[in-house]
N, C-alpha and C. Protein backbone atom coordinates (compact mmCIF):
# COMPACT_ATOMS: atom_id res chain seq x y z
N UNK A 1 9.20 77.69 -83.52
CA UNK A 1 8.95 77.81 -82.12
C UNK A 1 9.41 76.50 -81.48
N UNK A 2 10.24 76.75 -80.35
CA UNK A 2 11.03 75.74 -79.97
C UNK A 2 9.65 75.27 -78.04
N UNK A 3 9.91 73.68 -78.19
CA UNK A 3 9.29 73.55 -76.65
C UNK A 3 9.83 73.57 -75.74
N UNK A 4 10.04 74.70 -74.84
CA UNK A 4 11.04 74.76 -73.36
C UNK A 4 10.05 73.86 -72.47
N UNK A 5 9.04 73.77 -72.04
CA UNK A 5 8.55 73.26 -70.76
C UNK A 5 8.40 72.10 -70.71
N UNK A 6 8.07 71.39 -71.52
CA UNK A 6 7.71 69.97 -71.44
C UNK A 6 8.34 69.36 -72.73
N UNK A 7 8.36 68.26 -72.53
CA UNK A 7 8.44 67.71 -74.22
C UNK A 7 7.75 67.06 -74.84
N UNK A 8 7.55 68.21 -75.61
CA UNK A 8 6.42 67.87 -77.08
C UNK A 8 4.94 68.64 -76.15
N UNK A 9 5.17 69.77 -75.20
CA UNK A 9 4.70 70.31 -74.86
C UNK A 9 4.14 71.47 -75.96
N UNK A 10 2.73 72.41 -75.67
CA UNK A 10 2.75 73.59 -76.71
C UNK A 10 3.13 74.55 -75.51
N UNK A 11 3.80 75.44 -76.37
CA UNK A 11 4.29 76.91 -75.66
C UNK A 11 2.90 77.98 -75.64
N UNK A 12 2.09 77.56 -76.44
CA UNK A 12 0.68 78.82 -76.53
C UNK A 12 -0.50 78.00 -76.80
N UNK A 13 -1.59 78.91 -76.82
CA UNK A 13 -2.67 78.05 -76.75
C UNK A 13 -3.30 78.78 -78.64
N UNK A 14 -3.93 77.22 -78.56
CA UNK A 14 -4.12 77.61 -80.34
C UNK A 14 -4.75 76.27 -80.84
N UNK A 15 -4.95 75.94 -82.28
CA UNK A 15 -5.46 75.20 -82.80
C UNK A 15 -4.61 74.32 -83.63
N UNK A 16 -4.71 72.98 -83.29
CA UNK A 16 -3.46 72.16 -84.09
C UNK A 16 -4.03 71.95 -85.72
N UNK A 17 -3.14 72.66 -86.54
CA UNK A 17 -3.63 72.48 -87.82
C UNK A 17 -2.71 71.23 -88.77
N UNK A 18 -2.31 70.76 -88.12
CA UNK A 18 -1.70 69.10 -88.36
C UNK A 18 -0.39 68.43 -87.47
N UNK A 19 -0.32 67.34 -87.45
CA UNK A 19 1.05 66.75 -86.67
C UNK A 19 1.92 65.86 -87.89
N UNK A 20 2.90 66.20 -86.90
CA UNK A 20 3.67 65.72 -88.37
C UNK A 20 4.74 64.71 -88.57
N UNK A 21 4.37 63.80 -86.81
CA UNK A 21 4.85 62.40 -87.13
C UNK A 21 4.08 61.52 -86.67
N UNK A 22 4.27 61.05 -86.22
CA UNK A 22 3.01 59.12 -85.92
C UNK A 22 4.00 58.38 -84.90
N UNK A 23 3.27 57.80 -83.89
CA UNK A 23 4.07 57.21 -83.30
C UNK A 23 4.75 55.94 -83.39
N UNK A 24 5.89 56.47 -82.86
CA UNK A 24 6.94 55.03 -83.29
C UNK A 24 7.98 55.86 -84.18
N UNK A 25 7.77 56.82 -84.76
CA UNK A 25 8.82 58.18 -85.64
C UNK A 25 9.82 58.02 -84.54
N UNK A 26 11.40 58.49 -85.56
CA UNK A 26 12.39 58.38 -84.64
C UNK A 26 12.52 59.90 -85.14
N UNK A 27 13.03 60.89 -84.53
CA UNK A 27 12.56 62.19 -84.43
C UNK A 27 14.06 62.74 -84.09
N UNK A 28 14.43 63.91 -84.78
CA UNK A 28 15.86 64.92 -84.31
C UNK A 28 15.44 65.87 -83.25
N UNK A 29 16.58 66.73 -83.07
CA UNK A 29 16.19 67.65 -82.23
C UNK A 29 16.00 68.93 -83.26
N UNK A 30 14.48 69.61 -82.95
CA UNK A 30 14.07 70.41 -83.95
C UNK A 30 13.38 70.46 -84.72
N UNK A 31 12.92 69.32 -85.08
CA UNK A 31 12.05 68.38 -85.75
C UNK A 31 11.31 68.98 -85.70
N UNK A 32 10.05 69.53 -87.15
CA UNK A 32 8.62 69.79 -86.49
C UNK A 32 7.44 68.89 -85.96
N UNK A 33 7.28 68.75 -84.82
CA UNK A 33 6.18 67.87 -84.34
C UNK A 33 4.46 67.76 -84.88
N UNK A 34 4.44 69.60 -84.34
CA UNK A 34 3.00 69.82 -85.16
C UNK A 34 3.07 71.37 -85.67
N UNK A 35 1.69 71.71 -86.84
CA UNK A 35 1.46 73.01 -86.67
C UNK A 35 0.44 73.32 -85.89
N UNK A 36 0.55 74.35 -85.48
CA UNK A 36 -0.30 74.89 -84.49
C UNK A 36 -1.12 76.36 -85.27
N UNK A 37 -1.95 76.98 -84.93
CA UNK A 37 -2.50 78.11 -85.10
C UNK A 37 -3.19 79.12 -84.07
N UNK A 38 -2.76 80.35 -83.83
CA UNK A 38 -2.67 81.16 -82.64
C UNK A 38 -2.69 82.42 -83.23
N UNK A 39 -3.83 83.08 -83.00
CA UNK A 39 -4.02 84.92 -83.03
C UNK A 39 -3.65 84.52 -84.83
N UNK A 40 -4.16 83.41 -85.88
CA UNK A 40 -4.54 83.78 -86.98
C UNK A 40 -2.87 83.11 -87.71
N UNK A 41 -1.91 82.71 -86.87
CA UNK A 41 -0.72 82.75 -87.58
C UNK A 41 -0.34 81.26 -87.18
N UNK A 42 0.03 80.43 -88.43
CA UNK A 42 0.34 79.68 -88.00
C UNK A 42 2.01 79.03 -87.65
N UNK A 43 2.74 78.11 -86.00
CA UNK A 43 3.53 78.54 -85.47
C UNK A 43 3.78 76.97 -85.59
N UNK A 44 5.16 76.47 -85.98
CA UNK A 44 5.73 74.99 -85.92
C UNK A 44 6.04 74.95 -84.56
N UNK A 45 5.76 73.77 -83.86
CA UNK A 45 6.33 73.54 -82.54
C UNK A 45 7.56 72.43 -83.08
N UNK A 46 8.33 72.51 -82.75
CA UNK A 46 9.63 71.77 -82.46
C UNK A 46 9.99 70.79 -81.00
N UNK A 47 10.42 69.52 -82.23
CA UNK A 47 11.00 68.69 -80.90
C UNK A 47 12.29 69.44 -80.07
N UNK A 48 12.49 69.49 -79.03
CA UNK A 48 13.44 69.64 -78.23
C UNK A 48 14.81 69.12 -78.20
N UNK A 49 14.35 67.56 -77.97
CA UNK A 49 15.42 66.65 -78.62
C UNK A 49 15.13 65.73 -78.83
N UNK A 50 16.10 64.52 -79.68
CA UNK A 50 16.11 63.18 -80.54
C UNK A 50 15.43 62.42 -79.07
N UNK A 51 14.71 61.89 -80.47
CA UNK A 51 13.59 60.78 -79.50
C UNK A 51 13.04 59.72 -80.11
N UNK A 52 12.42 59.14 -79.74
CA UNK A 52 11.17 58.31 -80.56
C UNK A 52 9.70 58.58 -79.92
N UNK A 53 8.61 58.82 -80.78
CA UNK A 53 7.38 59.40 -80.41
C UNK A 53 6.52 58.14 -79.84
N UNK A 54 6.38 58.88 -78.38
CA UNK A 54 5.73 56.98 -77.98
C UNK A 54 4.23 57.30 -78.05
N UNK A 55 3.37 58.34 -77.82
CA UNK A 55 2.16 58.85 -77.84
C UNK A 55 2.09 59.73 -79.00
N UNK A 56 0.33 59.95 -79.23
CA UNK A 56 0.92 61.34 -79.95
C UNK A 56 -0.73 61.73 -79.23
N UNK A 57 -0.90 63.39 -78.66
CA UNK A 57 -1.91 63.20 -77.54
C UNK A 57 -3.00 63.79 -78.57
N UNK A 58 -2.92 64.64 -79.88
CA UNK A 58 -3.54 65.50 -80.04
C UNK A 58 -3.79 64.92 -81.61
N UNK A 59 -4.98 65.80 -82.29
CA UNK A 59 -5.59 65.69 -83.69
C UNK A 59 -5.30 66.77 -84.64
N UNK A 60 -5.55 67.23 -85.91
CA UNK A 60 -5.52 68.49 -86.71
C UNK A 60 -7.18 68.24 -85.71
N UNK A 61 -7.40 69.74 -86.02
CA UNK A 61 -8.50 70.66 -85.33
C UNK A 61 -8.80 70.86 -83.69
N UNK A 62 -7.72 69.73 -83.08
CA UNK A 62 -8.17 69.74 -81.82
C UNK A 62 -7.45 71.18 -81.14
N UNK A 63 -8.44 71.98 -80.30
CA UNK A 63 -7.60 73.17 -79.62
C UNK A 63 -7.29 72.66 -78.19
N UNK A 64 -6.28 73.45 -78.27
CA UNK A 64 -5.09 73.05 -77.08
C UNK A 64 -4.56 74.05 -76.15
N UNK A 65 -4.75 73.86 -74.92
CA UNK A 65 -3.97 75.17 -73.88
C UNK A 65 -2.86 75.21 -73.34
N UNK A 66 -2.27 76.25 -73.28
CA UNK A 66 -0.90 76.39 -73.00
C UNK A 66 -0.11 75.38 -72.18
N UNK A 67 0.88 74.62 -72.94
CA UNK A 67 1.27 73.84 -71.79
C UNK A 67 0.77 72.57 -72.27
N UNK A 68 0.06 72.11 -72.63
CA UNK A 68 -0.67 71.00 -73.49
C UNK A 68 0.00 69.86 -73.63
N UNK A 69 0.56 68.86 -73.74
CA UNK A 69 0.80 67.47 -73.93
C UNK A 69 0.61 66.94 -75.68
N UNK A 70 1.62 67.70 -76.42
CA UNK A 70 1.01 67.26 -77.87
C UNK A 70 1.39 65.32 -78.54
N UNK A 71 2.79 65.63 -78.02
CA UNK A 71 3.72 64.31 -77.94
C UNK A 71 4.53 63.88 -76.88
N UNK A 72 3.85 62.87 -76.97
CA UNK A 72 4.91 62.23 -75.78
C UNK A 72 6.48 61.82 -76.65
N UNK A 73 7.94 62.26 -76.47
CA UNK A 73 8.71 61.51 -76.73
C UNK A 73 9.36 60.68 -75.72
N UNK A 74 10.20 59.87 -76.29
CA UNK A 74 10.66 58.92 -74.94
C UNK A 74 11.89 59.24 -75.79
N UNK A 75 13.08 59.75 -74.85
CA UNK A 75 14.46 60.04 -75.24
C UNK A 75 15.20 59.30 -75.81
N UNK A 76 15.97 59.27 -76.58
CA UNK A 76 16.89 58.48 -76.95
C UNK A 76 17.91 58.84 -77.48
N UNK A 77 19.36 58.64 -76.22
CA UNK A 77 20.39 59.75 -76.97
C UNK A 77 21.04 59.24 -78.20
N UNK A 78 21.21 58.24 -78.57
CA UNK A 78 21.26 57.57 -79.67
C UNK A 78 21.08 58.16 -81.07
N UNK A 79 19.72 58.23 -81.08
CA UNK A 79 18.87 58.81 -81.99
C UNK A 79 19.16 59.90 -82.65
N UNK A 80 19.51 60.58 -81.85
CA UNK A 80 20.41 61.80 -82.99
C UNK A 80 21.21 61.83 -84.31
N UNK A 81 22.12 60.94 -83.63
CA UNK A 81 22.96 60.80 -84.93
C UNK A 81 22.54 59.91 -85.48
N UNK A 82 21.48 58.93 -85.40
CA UNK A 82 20.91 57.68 -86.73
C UNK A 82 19.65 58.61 -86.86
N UNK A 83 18.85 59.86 -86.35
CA UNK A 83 18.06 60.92 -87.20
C UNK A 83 18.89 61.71 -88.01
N UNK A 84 19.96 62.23 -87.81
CA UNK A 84 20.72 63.41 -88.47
C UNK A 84 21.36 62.72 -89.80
N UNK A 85 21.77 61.20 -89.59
CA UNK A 85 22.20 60.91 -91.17
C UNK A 85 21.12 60.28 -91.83
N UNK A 86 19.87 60.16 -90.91
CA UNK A 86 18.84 59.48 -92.25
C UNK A 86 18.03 60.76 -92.58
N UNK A 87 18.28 62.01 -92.17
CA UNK A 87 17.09 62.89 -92.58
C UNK A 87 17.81 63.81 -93.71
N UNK A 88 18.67 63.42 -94.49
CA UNK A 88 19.37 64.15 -95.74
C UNK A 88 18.28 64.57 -95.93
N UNK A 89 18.40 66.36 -96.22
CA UNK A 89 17.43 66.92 -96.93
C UNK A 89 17.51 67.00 -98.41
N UNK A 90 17.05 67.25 -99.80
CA UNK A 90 17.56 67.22 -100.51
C UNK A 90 17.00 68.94 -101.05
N UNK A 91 17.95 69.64 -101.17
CA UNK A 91 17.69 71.17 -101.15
C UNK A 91 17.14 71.09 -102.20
N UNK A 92 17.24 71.03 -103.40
CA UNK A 92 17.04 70.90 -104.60
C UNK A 92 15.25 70.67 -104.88
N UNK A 93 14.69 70.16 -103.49
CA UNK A 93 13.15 69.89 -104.01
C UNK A 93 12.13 70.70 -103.81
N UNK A 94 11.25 70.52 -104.19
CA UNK A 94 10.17 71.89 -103.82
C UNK A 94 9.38 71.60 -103.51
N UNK A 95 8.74 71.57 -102.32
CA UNK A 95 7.64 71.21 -100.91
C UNK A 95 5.99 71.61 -101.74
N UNK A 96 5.60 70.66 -101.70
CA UNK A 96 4.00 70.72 -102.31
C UNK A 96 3.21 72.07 -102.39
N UNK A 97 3.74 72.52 -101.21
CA UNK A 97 3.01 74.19 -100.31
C UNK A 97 3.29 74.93 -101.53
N UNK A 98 4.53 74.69 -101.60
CA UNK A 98 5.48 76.16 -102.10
C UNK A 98 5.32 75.97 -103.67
N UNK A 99 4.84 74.36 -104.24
CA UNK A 99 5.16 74.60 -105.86
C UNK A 99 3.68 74.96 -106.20
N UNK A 100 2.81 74.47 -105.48
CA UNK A 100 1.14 75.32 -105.36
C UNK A 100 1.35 76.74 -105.43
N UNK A 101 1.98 77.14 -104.51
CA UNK A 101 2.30 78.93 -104.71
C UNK A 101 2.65 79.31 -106.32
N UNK A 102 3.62 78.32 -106.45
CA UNK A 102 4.41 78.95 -107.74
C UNK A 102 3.90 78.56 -108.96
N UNK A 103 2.77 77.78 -108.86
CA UNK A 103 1.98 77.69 -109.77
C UNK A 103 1.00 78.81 -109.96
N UNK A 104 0.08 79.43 -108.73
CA UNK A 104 -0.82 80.13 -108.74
C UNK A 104 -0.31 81.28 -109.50
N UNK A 105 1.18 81.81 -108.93
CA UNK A 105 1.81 82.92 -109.14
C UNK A 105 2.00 82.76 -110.84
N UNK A 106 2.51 81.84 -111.12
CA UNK A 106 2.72 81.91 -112.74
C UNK A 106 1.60 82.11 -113.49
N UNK A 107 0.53 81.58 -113.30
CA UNK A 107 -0.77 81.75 -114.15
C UNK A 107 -0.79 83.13 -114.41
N UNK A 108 -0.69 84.37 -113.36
CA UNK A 108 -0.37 85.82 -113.77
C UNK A 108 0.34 86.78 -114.24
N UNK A 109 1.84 86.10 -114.58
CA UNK A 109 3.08 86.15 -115.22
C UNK A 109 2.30 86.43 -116.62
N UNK A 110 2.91 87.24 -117.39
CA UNK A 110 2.76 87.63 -119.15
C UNK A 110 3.25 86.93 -119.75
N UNK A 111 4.12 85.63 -119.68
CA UNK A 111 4.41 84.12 -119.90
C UNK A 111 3.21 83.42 -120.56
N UNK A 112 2.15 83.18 -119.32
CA UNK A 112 1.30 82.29 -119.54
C UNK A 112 -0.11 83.04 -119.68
N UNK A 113 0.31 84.46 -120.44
CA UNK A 113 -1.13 84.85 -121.01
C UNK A 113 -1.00 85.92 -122.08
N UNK A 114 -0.49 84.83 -123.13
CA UNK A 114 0.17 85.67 -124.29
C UNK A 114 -0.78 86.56 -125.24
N UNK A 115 -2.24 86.06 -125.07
CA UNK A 115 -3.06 86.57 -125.89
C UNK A 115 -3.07 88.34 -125.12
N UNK A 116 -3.30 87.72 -124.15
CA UNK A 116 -3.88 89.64 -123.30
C UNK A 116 -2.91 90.54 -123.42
N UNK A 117 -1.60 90.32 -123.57
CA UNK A 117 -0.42 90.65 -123.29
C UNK A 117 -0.34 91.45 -125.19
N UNK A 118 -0.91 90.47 -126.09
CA UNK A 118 -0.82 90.64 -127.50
C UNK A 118 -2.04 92.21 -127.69
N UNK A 119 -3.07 91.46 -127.33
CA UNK A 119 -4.02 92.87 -127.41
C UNK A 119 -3.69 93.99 -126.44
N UNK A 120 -3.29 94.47 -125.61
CA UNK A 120 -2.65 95.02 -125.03
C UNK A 120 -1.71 95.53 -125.52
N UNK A 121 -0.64 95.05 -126.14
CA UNK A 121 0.18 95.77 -127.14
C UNK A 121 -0.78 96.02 -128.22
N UNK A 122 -0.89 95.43 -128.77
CA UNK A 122 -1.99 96.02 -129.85
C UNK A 122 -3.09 97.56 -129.56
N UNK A 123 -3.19 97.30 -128.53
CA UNK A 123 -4.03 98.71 -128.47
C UNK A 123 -3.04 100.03 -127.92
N UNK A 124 -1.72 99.72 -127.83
CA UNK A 124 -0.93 100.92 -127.70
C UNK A 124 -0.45 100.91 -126.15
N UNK A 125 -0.70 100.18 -125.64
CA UNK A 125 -0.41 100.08 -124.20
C UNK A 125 0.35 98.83 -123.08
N UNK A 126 1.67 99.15 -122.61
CA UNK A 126 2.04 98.74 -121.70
C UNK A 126 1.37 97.23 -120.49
N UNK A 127 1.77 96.29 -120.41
CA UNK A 127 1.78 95.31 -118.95
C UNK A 127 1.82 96.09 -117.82
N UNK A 128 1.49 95.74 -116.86
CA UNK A 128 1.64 96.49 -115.74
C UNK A 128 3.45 96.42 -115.15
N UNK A 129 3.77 94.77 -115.80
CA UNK A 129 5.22 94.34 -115.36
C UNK A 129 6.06 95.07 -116.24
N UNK A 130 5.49 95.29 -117.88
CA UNK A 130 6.57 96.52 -118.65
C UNK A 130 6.95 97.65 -118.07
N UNK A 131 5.75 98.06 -117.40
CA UNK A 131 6.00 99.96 -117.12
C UNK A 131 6.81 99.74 -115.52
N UNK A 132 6.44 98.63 -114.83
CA UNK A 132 7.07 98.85 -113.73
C UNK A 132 8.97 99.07 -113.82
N UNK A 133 8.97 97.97 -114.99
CA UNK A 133 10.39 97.31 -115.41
C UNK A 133 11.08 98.50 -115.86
N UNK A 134 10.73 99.43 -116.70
CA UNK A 134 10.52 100.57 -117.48
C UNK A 134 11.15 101.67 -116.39
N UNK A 135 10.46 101.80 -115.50
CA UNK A 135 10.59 102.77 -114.38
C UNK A 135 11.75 102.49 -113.62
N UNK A 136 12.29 101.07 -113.65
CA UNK A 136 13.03 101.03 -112.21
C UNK A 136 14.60 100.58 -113.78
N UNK A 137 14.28 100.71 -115.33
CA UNK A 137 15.66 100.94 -115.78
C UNK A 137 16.22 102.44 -116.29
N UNK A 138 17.11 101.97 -117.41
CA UNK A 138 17.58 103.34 -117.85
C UNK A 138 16.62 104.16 -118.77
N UNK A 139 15.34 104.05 -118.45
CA UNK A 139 14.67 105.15 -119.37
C UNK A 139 14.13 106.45 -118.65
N UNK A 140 14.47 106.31 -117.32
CA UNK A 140 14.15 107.38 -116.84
C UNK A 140 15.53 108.18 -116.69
N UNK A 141 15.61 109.10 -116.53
CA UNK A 141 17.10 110.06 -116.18
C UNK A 141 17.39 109.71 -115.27
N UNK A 142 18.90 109.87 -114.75
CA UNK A 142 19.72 110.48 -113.59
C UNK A 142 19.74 111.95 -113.81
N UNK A 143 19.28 112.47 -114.56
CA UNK A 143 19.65 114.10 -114.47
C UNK A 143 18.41 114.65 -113.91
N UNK A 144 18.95 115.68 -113.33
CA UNK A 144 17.94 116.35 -112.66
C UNK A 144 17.99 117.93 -112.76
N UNK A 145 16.46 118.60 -113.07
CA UNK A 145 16.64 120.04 -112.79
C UNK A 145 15.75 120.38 -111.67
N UNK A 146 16.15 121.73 -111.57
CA UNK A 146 15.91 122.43 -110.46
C UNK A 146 14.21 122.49 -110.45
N UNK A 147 13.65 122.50 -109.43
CA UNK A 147 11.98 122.78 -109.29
C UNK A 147 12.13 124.28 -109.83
N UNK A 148 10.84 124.22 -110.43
CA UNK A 148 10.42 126.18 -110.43
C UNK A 148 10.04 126.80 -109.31
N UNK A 149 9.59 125.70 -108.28
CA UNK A 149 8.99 126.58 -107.01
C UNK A 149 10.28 126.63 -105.78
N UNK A 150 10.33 125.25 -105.97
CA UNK A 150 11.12 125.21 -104.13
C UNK A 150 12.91 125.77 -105.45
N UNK A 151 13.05 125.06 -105.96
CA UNK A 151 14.73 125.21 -106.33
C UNK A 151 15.78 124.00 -106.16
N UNK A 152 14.34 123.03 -105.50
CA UNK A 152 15.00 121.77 -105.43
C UNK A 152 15.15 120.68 -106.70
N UNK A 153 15.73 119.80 -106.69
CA UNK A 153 16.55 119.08 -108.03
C UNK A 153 14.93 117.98 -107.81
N UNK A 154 14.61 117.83 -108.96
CA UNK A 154 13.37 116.88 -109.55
C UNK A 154 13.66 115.98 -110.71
N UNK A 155 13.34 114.84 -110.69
CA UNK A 155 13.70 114.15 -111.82
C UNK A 155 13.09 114.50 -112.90
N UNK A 156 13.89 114.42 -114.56
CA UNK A 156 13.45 114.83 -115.34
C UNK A 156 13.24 113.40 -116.44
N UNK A 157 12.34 113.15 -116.64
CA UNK A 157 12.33 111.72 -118.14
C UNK A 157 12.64 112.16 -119.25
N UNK A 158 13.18 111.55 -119.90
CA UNK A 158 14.00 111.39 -121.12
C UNK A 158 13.04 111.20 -122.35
């Protein structure tokens, strides 16, 4: 979410769930300033353009109304291009948020729970990730016969 009205203005009214520079930050255009939270979702406000942050008006938890005053920037056309070559991103890394995710997510992977996965085979029965895997390869047919009722083509398993 980009700020048209002001700069470093909020576009909606909502709850700041962190900011995400300090003043004296030399800032691009686009930049996320803060997150915000509104109707449950949370929405990045964006700098407008390259600046340096001379205020910063707001807290995480403080709620804020439309139009709001989050950051003051003080312009600087400058700043662009000494933000745009010092903010190399490095694609390659993985943001704290996201390797938390991919941790939680792995703990449920049949990877990292070889025992259940063992008794489970052992008692004659399928992962939930086997049978899905199962279903969507070649063990089910492409051939098809006709229904007995309608006459329409139904898949047949192999």
């Amino acid at each position: 979410m980009t700020c048209y009205q002001h700069v470093g203005a909020l576009p909606l009214r909502g709850t700041v769930v962190s900011v995400e520079v300090a003043q004296g930050d030399l800032v691009r255009q686009g930049a996320p300033i803060a997150i915000v939270e509104s109707m449950k979702m949370e929405h990045v406000v964006e700098a407008p353009q390259a600046g340096i942050v001379g205020r910063v008006a707001v807290g995480p938890g403080d709620t804020v109304a439309e139009g709001a005053l989050l950051v003051h920037l003080d312009p600087v056309p400058a700043a662009a291009e000494v933000v745009s070559e010092a903010a190399e991103i490095d694609l390659e890394s993985v943001r704290p948020d996201l390797a938390s995710v991919m941790e939680r997510h792995a703990k449920g992977l049949d990877q990292a729970r070889p025992e259940a996965v063992r008794r489970r085979h052992a008692s004659g029965h399928r992962t939930a990730r086997r049978t899905s895997t199962t279903c969507a390869t070649a063990s089910w047919s492409t051939a098809r016969s006709p229904s007995p009722r309608s006459g329409s083509a139904v898949p047949s398993r192999t």
